[in-house]
N, C-alpha and C. Protein backbone atom coordinates (compact mmCIF):
# COMPACT_ATOMS: atom_id res chain seq x y z
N UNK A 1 74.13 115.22 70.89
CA UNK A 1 73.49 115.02 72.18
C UNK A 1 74.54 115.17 73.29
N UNK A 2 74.40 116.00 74.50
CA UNK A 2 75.52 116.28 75.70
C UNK A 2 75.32 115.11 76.21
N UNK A 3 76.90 114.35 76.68
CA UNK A 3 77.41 113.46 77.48
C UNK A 3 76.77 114.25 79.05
N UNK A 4 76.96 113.16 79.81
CA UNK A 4 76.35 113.19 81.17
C UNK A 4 77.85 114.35 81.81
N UNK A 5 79.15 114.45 80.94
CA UNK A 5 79.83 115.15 81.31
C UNK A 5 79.77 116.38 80.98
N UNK A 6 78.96 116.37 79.62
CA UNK A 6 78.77 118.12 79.25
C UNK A 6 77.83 118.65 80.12
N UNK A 7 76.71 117.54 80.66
CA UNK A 7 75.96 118.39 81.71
C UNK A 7 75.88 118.79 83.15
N UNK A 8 77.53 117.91 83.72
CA UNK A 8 77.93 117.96 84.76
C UNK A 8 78.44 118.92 84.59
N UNK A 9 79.65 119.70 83.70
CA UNK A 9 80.68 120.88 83.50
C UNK A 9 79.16 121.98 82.98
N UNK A 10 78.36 121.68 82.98
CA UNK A 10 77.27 123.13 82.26
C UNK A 10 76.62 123.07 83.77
N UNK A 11 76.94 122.41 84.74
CA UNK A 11 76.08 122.37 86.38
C UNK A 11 74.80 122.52 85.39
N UNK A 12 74.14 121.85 85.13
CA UNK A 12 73.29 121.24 84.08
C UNK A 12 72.57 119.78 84.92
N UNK A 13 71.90 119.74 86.37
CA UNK A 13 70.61 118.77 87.24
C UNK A 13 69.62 118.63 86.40
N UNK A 14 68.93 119.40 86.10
CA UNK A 14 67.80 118.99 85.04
C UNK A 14 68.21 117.92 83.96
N UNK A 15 68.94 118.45 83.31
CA UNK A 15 69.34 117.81 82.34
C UNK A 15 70.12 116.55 82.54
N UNK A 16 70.72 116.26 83.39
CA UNK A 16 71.38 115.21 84.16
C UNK A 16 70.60 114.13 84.29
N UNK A 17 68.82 114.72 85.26
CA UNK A 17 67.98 113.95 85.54
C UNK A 17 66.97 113.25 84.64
N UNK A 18 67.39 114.13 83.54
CA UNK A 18 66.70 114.03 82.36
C UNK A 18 67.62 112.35 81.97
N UNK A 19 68.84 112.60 81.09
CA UNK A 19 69.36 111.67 80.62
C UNK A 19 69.64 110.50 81.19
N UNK A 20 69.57 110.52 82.45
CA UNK A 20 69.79 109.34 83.38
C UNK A 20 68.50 108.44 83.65
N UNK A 21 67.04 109.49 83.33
CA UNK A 21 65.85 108.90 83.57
C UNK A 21 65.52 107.70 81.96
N UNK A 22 66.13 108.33 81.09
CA UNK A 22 66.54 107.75 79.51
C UNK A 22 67.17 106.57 79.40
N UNK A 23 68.76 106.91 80.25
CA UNK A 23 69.61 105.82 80.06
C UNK A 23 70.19 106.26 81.41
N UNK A 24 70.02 104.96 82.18
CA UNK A 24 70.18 104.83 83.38
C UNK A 24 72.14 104.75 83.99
N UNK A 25 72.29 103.76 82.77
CA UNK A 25 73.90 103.81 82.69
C UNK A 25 74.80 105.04 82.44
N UNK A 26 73.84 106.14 82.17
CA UNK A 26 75.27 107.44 81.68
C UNK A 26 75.66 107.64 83.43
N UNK A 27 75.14 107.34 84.26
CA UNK A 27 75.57 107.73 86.04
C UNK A 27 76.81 107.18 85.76
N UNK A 28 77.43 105.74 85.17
CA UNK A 28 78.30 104.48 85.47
C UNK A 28 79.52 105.08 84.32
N UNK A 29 79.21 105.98 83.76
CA UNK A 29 80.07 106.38 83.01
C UNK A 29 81.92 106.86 83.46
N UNK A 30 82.33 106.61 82.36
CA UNK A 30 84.04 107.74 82.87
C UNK A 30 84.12 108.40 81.97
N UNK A 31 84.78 109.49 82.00
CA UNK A 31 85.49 110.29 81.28
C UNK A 31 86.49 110.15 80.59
N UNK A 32 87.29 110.75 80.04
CA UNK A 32 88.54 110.83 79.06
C UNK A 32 89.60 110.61 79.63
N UNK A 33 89.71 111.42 81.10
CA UNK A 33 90.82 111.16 82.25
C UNK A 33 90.58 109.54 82.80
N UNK A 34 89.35 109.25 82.94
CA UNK A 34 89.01 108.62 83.95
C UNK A 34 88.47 108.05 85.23
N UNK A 35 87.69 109.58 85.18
CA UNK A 35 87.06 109.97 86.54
C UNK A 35 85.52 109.48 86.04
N UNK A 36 84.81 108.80 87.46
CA UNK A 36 83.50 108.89 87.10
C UNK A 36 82.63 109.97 86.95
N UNK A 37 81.20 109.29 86.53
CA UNK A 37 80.92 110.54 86.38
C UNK A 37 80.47 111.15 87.88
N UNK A 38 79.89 110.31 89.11
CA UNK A 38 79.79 111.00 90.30
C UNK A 38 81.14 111.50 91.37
N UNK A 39 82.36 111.00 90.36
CA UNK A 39 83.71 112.23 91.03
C UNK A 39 83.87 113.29 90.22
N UNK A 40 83.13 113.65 89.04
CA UNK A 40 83.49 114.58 88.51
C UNK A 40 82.13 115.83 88.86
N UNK A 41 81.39 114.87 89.22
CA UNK A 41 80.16 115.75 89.52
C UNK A 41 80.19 116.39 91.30
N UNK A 42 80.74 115.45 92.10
CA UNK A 42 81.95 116.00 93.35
C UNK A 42 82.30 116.80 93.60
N UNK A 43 83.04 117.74 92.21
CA UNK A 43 83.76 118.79 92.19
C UNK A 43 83.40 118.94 92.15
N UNK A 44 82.07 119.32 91.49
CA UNK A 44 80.72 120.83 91.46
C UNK A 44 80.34 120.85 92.31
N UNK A 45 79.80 119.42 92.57
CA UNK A 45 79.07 119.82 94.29
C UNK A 45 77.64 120.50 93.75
N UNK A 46 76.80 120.53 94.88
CA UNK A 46 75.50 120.68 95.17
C UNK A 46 74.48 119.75 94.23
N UNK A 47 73.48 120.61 93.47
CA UNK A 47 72.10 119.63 92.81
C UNK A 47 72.97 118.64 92.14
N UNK A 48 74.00 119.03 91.25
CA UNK A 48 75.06 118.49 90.23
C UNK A 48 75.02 116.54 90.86
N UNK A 49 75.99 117.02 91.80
CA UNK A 49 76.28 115.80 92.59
C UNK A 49 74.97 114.79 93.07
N UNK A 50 73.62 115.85 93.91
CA UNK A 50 72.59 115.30 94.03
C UNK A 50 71.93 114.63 92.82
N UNK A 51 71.80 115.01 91.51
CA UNK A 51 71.06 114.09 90.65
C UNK A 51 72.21 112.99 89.88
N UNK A 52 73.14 112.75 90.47
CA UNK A 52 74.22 111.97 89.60
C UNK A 52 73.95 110.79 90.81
N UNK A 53 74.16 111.21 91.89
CA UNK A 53 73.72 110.09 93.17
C UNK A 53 72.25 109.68 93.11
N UNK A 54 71.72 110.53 92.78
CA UNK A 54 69.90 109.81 92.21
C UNK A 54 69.93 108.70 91.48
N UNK A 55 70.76 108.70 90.88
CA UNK A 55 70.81 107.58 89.09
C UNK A 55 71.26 106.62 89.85
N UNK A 56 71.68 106.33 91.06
CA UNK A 56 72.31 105.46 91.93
C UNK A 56 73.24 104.21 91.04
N UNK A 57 74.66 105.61 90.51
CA UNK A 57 75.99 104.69 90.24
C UNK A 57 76.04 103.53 90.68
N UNK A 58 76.95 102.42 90.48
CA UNK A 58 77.74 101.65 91.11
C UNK A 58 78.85 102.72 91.80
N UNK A 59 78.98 102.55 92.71
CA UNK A 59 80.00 103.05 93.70
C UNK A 59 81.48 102.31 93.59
N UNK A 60 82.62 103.09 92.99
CA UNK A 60 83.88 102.86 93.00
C UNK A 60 84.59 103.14 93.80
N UNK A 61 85.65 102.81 94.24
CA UNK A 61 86.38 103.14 95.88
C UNK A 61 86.45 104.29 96.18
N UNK A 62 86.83 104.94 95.08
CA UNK A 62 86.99 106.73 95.46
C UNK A 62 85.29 107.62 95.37
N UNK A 63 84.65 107.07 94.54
CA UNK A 63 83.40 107.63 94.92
C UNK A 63 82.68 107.58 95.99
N UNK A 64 83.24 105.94 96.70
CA UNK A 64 82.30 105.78 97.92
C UNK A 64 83.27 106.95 99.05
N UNK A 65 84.19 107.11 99.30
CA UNK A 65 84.71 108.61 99.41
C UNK A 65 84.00 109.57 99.91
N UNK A 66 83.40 110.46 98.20
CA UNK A 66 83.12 111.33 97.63
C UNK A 66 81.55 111.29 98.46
N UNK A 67 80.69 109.79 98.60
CA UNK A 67 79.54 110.24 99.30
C UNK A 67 79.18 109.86 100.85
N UNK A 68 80.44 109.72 101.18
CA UNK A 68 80.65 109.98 103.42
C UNK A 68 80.26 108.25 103.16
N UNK A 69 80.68 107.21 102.91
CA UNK A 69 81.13 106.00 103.16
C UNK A 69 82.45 105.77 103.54
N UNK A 70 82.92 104.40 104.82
CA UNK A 70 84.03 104.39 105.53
C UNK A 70 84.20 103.13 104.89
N UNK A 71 84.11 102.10 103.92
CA UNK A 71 84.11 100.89 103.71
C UNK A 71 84.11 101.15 101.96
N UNK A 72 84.66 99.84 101.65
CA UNK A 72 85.25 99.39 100.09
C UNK A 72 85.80 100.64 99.80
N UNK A 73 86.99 101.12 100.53
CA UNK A 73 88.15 102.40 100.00
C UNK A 73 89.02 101.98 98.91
N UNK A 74 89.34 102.44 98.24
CA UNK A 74 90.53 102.56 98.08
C UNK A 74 91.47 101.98 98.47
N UNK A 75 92.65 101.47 97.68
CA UNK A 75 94.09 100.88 98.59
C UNK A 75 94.45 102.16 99.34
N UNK A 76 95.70 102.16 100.49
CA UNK A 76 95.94 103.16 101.11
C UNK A 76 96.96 104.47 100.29
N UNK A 77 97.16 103.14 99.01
CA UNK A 77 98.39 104.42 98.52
C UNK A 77 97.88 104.11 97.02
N UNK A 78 96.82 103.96 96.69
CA UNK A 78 95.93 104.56 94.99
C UNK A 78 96.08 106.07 95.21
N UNK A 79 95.46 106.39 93.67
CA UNK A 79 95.75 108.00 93.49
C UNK A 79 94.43 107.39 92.37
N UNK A 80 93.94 109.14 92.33
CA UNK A 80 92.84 109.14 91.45
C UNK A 80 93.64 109.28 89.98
N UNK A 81 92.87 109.34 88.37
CA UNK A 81 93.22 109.64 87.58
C UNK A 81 93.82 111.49 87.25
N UNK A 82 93.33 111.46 88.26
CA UNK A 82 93.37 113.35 88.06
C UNK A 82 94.53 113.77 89.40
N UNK A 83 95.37 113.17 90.13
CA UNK A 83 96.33 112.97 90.64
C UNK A 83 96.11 113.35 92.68
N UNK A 84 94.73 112.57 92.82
CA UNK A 84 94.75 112.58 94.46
C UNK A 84 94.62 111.55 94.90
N UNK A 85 94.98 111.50 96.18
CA UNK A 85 94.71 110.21 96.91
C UNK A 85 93.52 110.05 97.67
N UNK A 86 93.50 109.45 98.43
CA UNK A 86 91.49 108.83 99.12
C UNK A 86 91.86 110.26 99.90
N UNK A 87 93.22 110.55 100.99
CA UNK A 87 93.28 111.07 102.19
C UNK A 87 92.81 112.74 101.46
N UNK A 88 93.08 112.90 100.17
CA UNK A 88 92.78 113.98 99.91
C UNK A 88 91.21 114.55 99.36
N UNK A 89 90.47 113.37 99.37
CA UNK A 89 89.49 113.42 98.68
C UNK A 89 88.79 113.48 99.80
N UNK A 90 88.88 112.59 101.00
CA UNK A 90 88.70 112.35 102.45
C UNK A 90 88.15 113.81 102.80
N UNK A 91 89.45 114.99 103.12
CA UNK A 91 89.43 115.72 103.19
C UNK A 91 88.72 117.35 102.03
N UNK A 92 88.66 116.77 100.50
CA UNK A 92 87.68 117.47 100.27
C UNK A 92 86.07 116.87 100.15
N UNK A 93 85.91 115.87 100.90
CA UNK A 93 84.41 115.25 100.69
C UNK A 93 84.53 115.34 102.47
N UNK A 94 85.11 115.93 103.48
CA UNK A 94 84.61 115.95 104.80
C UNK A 94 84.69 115.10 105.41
N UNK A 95 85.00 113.73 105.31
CA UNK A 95 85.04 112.24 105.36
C UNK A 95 85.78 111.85 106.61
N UNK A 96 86.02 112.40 107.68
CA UNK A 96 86.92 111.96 108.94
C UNK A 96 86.93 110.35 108.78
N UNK A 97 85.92 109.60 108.48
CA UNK A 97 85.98 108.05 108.83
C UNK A 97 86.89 107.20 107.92
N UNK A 98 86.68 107.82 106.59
CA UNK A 98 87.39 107.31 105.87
C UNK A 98 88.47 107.91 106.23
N UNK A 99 89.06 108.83 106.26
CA UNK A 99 90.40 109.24 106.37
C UNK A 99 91.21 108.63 107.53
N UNK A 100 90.26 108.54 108.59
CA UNK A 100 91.01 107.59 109.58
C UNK A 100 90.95 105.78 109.02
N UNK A 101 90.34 105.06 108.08
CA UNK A 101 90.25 103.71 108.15
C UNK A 101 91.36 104.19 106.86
N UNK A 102 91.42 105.13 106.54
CA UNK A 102 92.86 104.91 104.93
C UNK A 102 94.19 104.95 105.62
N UNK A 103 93.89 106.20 106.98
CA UNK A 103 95.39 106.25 107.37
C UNK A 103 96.11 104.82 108.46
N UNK A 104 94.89 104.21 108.63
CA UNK A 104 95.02 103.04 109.42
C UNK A 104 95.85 101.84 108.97
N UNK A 105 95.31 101.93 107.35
CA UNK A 105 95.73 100.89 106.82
C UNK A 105 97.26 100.87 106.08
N UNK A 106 97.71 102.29 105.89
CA UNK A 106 99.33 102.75 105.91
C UNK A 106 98.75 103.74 105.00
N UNK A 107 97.98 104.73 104.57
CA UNK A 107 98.01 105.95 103.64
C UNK A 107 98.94 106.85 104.49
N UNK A 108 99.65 107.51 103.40
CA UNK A 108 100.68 108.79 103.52
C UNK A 108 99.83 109.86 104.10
N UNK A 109 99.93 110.29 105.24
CA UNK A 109 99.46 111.42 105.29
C UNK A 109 99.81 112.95 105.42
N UNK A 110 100.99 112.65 104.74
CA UNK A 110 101.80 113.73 103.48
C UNK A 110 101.98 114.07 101.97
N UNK A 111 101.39 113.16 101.53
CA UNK A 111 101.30 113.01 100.04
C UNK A 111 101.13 114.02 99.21
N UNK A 112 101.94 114.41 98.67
CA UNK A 112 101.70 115.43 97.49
C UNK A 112 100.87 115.03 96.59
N UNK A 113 99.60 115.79 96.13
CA UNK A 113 99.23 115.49 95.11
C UNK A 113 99.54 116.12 93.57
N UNK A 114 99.24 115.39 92.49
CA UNK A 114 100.07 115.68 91.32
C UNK A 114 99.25 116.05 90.40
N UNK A 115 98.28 116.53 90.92
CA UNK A 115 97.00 116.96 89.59
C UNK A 115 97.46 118.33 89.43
N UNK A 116 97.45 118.95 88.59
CA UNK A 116 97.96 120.47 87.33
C UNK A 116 97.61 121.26 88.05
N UNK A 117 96.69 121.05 89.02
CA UNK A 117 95.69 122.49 89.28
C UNK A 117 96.34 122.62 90.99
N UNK A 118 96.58 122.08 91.57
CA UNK A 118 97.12 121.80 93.14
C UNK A 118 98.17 120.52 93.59
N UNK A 119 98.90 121.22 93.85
CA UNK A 119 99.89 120.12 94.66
C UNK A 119 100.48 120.32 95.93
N UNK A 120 99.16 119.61 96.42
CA UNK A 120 99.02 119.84 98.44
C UNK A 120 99.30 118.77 98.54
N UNK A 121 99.15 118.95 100.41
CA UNK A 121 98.88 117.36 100.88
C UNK A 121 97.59 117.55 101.52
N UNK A 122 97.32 116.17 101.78
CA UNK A 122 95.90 116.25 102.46
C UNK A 122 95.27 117.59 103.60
N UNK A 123 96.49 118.13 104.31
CA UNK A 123 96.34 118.80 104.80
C UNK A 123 95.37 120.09 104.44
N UNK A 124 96.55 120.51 102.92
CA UNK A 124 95.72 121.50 102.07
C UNK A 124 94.83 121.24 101.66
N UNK A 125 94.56 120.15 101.43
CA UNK A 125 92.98 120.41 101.15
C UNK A 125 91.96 120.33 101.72
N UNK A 126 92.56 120.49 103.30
CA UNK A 126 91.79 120.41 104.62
C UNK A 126 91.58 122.02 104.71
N UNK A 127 93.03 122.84 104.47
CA UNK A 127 92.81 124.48 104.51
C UNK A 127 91.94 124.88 103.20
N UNK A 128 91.74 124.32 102.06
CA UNK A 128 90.83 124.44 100.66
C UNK A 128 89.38 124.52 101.18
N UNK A 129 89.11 123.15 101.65
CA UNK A 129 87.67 122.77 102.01
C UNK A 129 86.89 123.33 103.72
N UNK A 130 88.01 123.73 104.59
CA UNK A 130 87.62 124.19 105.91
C UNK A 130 87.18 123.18 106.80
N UNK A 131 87.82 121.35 106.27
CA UNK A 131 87.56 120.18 106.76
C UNK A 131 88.36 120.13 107.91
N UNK A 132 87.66 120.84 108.98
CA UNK A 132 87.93 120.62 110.32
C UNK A 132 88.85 119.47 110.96
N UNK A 133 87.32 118.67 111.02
CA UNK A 133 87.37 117.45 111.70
C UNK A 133 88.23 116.07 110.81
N UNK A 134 88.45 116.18 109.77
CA UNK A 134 89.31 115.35 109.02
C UNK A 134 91.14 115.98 109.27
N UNK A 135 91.08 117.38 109.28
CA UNK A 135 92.71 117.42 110.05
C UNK A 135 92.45 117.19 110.86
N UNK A 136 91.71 117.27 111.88
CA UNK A 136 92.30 116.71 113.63
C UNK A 136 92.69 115.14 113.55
N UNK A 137 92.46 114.27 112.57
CA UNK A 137 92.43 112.96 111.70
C UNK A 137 93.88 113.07 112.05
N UNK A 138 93.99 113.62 110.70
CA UNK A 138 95.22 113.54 110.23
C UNK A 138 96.73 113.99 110.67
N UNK A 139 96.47 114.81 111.65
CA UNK A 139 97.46 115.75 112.81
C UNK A 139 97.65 114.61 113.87
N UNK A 140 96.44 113.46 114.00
CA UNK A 140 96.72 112.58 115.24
C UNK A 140 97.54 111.39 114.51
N UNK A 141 97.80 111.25 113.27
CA UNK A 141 98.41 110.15 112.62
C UNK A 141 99.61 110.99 111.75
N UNK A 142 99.89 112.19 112.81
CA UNK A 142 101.68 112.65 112.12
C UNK A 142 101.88 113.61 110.93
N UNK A 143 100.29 114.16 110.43
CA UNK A 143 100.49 114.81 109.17
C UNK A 143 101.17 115.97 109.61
N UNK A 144 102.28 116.51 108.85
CA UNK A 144 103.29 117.99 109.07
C UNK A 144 102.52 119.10 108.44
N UNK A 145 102.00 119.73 109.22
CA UNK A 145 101.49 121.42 109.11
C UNK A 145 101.92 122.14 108.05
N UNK A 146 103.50 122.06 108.08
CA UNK A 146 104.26 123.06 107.25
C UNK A 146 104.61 122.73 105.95
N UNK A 147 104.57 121.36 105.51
CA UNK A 147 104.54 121.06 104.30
C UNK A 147 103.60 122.20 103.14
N UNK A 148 104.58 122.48 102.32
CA UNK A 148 103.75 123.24 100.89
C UNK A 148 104.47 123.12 99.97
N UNK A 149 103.54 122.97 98.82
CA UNK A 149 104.84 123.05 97.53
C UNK A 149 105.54 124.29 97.23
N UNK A 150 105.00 125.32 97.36
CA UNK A 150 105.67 126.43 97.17
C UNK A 150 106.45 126.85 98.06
N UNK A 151 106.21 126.49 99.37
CA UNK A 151 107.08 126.80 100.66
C UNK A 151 106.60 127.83 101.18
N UNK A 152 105.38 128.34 100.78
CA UNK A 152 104.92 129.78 101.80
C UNK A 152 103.74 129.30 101.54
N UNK A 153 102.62 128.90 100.58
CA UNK A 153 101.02 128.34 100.87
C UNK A 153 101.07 127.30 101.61
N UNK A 154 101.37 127.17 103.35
CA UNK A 154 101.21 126.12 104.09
C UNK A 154 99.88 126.12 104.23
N UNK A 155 99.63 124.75 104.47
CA UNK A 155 98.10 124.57 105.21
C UNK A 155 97.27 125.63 105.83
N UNK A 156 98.48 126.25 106.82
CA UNK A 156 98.13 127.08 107.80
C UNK A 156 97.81 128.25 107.27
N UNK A 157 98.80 129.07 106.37
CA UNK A 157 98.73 130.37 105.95
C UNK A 157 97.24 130.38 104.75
N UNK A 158 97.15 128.90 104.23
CA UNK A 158 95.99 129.16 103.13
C UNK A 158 94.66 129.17 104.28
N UNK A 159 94.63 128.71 105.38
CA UNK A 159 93.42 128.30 106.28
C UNK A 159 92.94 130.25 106.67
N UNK A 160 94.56 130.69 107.09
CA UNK A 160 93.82 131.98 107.66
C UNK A 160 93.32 133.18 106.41
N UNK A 161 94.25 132.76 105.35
CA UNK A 161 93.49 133.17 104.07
C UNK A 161 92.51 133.42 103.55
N UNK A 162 91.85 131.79 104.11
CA UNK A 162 90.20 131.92 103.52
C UNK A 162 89.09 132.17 104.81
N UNK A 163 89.91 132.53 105.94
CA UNK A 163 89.19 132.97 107.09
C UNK A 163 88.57 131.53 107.77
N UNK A 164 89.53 130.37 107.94
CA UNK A 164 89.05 129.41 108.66
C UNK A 164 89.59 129.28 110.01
N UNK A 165 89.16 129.73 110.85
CA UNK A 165 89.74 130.14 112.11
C UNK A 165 89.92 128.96 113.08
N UNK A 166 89.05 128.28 113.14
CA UNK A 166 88.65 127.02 113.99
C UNK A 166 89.92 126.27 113.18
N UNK A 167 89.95 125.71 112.19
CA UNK A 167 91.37 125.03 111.37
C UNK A 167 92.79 125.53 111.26
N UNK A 168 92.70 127.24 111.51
CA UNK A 168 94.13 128.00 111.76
C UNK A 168 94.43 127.57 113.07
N UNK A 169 93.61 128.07 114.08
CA UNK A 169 93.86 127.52 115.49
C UNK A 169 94.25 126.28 115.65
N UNK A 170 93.70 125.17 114.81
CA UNK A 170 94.09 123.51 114.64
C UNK A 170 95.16 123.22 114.75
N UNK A 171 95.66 124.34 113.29
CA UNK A 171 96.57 123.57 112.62
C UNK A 171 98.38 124.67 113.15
N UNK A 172 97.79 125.51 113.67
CA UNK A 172 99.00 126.50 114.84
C UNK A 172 99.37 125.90 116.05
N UNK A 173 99.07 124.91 116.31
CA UNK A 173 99.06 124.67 118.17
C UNK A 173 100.57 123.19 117.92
């Protein structure tokens, strides 16, 4: 029988809505890493995410994140199991509020993240996601533009990359 994770990684809603209508608890689930199942369903994004938020989880600091909540965050300097922080999740869930109540409370808003697949700072994953309004956040609380791990995918150069113009202009001035 597929875990609520085989049908999150198969972008598999039906089936999601299916098993959750069964057993209400596979929403409350984690994974192997550690991630719930509505941060892992996050990353997919769209119906995925919509029928995992149907099953109406308990909400964990980083999930409340993941669905545009500014309250019960995260500490300012947690990291997910999969190696991000709120400010980065902030910024790939669109989240200006949270990102300003994390950076308030002392979050880095330089932080490298350490997950296998990317190691930005919040920034980048402001140039990843085309999250506008969460760098203007983060530019007003000191985040550095030019930071990259590689030293040439800055924020900036990945923004005009993916043709985010409004965030190149942001993040150039």
């Amino acid at each position: 029988m597929a875990t609520i994770f085989d049908l999150i990684d198969a972008r598999d809603a039906a089936g999601i809505r299916e098993l959750t209508a069964r057993d209400p608890e596979a929403a409350a689930a984690h994974d192997e890493q550690g991630l719930t199942a509505l941060m892992r369903a996050a990353y997919r994004g769209g119906d995925v995410l919509a029928a995992v938020c149907e099953a109406k989880p308990p909400l964990e600091p980083f999930d409340r994140i993941m669905v545009g909540k500014s309250d019960g965050l995260p500490a300012p300097d947690a990291w997910t199991p999969d190696g991000f922080t709120g400010l980065h999740l902030a910024a790939f869930a669109h989240n200006p509020a949270a990102a300003e109540r994390l950076l308030e409370a002392g979050a880095d808003p330089d932080a490298i993240s350490t997950a296998t697949f990317a190691q930005v700072t919040p920034l980048g994953t402001c140039a990843f996601a085309n999250a506008v309004e969460v760098a203007r956040v983060l530019l007003a609380h000191g985040a550095d533009p030019s930071i990259a791990e590689d030293g040439r995918n800055t924020p900036l150069a990945v923004a005009r990359h993916n043709g985010f113009e409004e965030l190149a202009d942001l993040l150039s001035q």
